[in-house]
Protein backbone atom coordinates (compact mmCIF):
# COMPACT_ATOMS: atom_id res chain seq x y z
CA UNK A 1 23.31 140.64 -45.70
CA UNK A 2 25.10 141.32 -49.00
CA UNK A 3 21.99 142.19 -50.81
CA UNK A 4 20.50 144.37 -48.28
CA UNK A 5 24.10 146.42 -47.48
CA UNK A 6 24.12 146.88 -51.88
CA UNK A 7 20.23 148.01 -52.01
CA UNK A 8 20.73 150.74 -48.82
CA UNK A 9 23.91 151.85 -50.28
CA UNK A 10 21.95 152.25 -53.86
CA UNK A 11 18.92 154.25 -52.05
CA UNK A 12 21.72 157.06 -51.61
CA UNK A 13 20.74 157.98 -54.91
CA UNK A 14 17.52 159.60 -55.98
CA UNK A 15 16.39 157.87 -58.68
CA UNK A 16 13.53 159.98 -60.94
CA UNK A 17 12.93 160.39 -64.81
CA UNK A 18 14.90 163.24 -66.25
CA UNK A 19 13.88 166.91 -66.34
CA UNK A 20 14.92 168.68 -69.40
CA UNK A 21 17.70 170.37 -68.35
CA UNK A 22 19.19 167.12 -67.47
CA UNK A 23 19.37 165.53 -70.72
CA UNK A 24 22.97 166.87 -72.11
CA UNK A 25 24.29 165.25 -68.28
CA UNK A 26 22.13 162.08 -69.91
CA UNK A 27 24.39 161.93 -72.81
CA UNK A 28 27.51 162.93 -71.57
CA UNK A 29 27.17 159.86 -68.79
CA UNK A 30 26.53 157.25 -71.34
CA UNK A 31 29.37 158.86 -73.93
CA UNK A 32 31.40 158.37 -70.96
CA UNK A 33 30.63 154.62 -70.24
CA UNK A 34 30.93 153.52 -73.74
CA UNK A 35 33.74 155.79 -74.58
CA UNK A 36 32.41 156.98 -77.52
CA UNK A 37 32.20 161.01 -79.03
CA UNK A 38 28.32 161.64 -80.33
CA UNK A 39 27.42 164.50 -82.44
CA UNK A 40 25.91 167.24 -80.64
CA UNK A 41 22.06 167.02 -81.22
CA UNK A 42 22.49 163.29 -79.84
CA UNK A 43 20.96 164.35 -76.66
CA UNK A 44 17.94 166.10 -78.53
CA UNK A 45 17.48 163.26 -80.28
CA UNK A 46 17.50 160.90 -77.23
CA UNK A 47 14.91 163.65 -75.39
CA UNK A 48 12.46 163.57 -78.47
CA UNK A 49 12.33 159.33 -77.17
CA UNK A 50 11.19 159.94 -73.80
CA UNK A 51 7.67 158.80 -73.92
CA UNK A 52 8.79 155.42 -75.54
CA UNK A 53 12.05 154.93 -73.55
CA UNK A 54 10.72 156.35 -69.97
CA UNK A 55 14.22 157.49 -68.69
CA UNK A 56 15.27 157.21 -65.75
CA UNK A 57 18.23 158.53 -64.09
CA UNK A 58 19.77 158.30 -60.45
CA UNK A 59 21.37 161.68 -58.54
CA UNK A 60 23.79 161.95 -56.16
CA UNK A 61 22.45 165.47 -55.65
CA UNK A 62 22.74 167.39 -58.33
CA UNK A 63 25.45 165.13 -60.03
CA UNK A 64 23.51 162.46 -62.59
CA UNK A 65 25.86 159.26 -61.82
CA UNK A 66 23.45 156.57 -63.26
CA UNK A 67 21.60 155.98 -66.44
CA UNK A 68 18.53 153.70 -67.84
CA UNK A 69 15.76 153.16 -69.75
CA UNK A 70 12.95 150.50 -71.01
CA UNK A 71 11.38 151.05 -74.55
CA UNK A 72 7.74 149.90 -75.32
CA UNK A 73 7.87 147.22 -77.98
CA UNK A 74 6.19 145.05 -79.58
CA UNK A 75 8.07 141.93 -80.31
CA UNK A 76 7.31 139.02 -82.02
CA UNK A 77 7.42 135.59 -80.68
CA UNK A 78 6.87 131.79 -81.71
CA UNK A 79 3.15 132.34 -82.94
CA UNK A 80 2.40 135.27 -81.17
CA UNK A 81 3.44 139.06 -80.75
CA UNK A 82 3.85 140.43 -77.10
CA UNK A 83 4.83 143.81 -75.57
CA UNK A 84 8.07 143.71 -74.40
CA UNK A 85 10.25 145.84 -72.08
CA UNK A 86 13.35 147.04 -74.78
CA UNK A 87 15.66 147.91 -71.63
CA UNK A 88 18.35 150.30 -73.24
CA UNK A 89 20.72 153.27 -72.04
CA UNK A 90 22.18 151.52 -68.80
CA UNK A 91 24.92 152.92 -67.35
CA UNK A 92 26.78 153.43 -63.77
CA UNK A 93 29.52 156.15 -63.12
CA UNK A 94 32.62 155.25 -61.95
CA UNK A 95 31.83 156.40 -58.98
CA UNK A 96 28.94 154.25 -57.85
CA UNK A 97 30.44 151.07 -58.69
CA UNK A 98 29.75 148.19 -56.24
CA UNK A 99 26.88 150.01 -54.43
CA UNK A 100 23.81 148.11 -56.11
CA UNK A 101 22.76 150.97 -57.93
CA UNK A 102 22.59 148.91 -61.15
CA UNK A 103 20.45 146.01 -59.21
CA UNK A 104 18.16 148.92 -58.34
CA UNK A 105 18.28 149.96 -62.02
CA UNK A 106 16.93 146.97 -63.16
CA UNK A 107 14.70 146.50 -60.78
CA UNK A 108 12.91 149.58 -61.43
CA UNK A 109 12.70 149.20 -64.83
CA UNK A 110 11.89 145.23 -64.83
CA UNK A 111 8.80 146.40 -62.40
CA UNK A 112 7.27 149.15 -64.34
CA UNK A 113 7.49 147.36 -66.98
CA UNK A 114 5.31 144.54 -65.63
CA UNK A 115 2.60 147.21 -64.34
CA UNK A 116 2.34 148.06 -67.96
CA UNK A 117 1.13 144.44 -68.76
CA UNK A 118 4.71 143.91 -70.72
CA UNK A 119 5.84 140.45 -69.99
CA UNK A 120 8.86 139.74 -71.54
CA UNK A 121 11.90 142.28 -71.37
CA UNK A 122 15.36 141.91 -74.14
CA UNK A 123 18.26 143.59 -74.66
CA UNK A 124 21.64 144.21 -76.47
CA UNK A 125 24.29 143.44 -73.72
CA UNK A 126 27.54 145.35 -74.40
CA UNK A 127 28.77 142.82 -71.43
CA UNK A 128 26.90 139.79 -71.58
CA UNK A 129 28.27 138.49 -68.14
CA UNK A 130 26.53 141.39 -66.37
CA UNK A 131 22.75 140.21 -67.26
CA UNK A 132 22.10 136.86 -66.04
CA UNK A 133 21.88 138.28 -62.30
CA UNK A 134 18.39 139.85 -63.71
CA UNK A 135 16.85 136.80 -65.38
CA UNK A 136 18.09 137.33 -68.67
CA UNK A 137 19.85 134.47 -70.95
CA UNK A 138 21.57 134.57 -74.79
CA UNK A 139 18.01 134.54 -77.32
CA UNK A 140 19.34 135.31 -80.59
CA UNK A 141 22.66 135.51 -82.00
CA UNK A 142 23.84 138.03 -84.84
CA UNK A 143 26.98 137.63 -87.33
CA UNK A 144 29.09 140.95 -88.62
CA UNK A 145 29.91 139.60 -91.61
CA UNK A 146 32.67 141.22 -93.78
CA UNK A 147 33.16 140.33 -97.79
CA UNK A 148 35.64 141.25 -100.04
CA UNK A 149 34.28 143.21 -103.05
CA UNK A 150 35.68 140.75 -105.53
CA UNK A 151 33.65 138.32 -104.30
CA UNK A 152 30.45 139.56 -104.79
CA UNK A 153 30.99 140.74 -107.99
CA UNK A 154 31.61 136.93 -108.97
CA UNK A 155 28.10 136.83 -107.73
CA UNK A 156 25.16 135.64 -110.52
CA UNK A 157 23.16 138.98 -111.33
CA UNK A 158 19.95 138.82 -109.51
CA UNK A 159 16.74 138.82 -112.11
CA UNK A 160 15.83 142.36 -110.61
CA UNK A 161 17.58 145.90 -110.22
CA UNK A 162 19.11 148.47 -107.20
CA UNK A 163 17.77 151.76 -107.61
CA UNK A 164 18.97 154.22 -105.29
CA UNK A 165 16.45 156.44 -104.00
CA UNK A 166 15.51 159.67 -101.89
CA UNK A 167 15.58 159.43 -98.00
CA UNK A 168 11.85 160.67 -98.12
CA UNK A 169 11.04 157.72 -100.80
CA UNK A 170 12.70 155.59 -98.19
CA UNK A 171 9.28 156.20 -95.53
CA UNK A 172 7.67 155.08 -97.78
CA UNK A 173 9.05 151.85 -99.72
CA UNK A 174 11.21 150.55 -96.97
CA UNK A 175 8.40 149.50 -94.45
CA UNK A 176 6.89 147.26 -96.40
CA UNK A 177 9.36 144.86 -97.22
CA UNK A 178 10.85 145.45 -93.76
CA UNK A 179 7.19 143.70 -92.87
CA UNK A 180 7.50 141.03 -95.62
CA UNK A 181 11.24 139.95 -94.61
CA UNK A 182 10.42 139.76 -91.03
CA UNK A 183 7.24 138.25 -90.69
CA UNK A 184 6.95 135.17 -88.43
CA UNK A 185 10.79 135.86 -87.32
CA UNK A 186 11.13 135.70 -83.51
CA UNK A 187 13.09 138.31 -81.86
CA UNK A 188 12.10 140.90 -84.29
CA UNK A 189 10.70 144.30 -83.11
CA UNK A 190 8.13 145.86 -85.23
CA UNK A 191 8.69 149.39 -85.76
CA UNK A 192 6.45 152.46 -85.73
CA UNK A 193 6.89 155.89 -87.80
CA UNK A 194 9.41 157.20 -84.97
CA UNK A 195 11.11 154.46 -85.34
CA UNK A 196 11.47 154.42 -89.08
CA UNK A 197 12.55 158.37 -88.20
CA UNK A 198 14.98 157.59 -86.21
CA UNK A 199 16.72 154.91 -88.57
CA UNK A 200 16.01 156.70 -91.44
CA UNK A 201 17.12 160.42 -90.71
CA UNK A 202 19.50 159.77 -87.39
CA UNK A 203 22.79 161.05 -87.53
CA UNK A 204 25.26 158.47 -88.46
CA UNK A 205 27.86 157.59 -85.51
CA UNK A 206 30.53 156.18 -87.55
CA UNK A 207 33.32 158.23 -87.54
CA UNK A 208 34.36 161.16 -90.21
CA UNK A 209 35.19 160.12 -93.71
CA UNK A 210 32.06 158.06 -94.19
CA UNK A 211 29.85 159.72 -97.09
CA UNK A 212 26.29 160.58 -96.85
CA UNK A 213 23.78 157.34 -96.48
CA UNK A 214 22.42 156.00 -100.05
CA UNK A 215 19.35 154.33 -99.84
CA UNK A 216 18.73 150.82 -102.04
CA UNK A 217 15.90 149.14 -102.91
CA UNK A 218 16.03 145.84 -104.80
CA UNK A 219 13.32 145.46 -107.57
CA UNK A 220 12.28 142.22 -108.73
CA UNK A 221 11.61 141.27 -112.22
CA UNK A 222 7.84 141.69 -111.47
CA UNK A 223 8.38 145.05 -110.21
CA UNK A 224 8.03 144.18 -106.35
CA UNK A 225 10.17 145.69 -103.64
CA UNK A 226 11.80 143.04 -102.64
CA UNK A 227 15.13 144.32 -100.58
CA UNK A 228 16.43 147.29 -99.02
CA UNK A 229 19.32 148.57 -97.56
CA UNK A 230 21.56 151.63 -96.38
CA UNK A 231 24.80 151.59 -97.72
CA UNK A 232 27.82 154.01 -96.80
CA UNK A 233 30.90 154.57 -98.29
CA UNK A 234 34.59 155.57 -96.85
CA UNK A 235 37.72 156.46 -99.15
CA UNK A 236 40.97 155.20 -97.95
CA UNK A 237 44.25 153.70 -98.64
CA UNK A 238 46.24 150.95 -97.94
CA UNK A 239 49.83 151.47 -98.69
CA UNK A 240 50.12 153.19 -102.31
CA UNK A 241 46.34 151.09 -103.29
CA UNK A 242 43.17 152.34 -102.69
CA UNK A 243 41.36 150.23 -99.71
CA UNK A 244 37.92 151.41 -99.88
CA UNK A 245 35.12 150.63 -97.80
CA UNK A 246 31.32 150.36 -98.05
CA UNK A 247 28.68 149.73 -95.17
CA UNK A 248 25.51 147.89 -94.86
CA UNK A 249 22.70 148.60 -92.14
CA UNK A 250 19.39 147.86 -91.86
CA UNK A 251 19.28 145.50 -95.06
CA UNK A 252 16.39 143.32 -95.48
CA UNK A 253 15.75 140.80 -97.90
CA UNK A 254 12.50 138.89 -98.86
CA UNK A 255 14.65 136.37 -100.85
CA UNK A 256 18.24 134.89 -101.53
CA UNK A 257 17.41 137.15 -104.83
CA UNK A 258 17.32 140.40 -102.98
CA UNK A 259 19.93 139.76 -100.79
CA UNK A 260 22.56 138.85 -103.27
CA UNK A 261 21.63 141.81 -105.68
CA UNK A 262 22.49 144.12 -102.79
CA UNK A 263 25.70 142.77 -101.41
CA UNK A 264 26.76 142.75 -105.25
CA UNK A 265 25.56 146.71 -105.60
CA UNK A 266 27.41 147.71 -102.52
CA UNK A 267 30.58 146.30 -103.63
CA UNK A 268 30.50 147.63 -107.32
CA UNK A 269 31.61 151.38 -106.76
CA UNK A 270 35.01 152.28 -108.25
CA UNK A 271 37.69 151.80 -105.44
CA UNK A 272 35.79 150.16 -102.78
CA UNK A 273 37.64 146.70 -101.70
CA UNK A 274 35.34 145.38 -99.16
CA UNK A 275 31.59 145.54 -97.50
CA UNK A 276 30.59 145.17 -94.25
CA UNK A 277 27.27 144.41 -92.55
CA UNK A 278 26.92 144.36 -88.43
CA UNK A 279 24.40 142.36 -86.65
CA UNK A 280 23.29 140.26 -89.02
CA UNK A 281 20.78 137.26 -88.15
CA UNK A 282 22.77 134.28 -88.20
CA UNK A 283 21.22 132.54 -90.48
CA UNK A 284 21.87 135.83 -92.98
CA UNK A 285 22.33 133.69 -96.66
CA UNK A 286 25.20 135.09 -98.25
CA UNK A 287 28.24 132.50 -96.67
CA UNK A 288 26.16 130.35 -98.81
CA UNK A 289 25.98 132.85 -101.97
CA UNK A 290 29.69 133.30 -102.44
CA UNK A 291 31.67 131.28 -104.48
CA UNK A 292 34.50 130.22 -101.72
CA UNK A 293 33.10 130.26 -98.64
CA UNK A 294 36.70 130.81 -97.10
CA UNK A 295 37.64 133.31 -98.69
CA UNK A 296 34.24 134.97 -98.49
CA UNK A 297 32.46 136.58 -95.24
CA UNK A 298 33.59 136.40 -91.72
CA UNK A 299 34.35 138.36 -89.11
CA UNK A 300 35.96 141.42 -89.96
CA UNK A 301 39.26 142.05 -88.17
């Protein structure tokens, strides 16, 4: 009786894709739900998705109370690649809580995703307790991993190099090895050209202070591209002493080689203290690079 009260109270709702006009609502609802401030174009960039991401939203007349989408992927499995339903943007006003609109979510999404011949669907939970309702279960696990910058520069030199280079040289080297240090890797989502675009030339959500991306590749001593990386820096001070920080995203490594040299570049500029790296895989190799494993990576507080 539940069930069927939840799903009749959900049907209140219209529940349709988007129109255009709708999109800066789109944004402002999920801002909202994950408390977060996003630059401006944020919604433009979201709209340019559509095709891959087929929105949907649900209405409580003209008011857009409830969020959703389901990417098209292509994921790779043990021994095989399948596409997979990437089910992103969920979100429920404050309003609607309690009413089954996110059951009905789901369901819509889960189902057109299965017309489309996708049989498998993942996501990134914010609240992992919320999923299991809808079939899904923990697959992978990730690390954030956080090293002071004295530590990796007690780090052996790698054989290779870091050379920084130009966010259009980045289209072109950073595939590759992307391809090299993922392959056979389960969980992994291959990437098209948008989505290299949108990693590659999206605004960064950080927070002010943090300084324009720098792109790294790692270049073995035979001249291969071996490792890449985005790294960001931040000024700042603790106390009278400079406390300053460098990021890592979207590093990938073909070898304990490439990863090393990178982590050691990131933490060389003057003044920085400590680099970070979120969602790493868990079996990322540099707990086992550093010379004290203590006093090395963890998670950062």
């Amino acid at each position: 009786m539940n069930g069927a009260v939840s799903t009749l109270l959900a049907m209140d709702l219209e529940f349709r894709p988007p129109a255009e006009a709708d999109w800066p609502a789109f944004a402002a609802q999920m801002q909202e739900s994950f408390i977060e401030t996003w630059p401006a174009e944020v919604a433009t960039n979201m709209r340019a998705l559509d095709e891959m991401a087929r929105p949907l939203a649900g209405f409580a007349g003209e008011r857009l109370e409830a969020t959703g989408g389901a990417y098209r992927f292509q994921m790779q499995v043990p021994g095989a690649t399948l596409p997979c339903s990437g089910i992103t943007w969920i979100t429920v006003s404050t309003r609607q809580r309690r009413k089954g609109v996110l059951r009905e979510m789901m369901r819509r999404l889960q189902e057109t995703g299965v017309s489309e011949g996708e049989p498998i669907a993942a996501l990134y939970a914010a609240e992992g307790a919320i999923y299991g309702r809808f079939g899904f279960g923990v697959a992978a696990r990730t690390v954030h991993l956080k090293v002071a910058a004295r530590e990796l520069a007690a780090l052996p030199p790698s054989p290779g190099r870091v050379v920084e280079i130009s966010r259009d040289e980045a289209f072109e080297r950073f595939p590759p090895v992307f391809a090299l240090s993922v392959a056979n890797r389960p969980g992994v989502v291959l990437r098209e050209a948008r989505w290299w675009a949108r990693i590659l030339r999206a605004t960064p959500m950080e927070g002010p202070g943090w300084m324009p991306a720098r792109f790294l590749v790692y270049i073995d001593a035979d001249g291969r591209d071996r490792g890449t990386a985005i790294a960001r820096l931040m000024g700042a001070m603790k106390g009278l002493n400079y406390a300053g920080k460098a990021r890592l995203s979207d590093l990938h490594a073909a070898d304990a080689d490439a990863s090393r040299a990178l982590w050691r570049y990131a933490g060389s500029f003057d003044l920085v203290r400590s680099v970070t790296a979120r969602m790493r895989p868990a079996d990322d190799p540099l707990p086992f690079l550093v010379r004290d494993l203590r006093q090395g990576p963890g998670f950062p507080g």
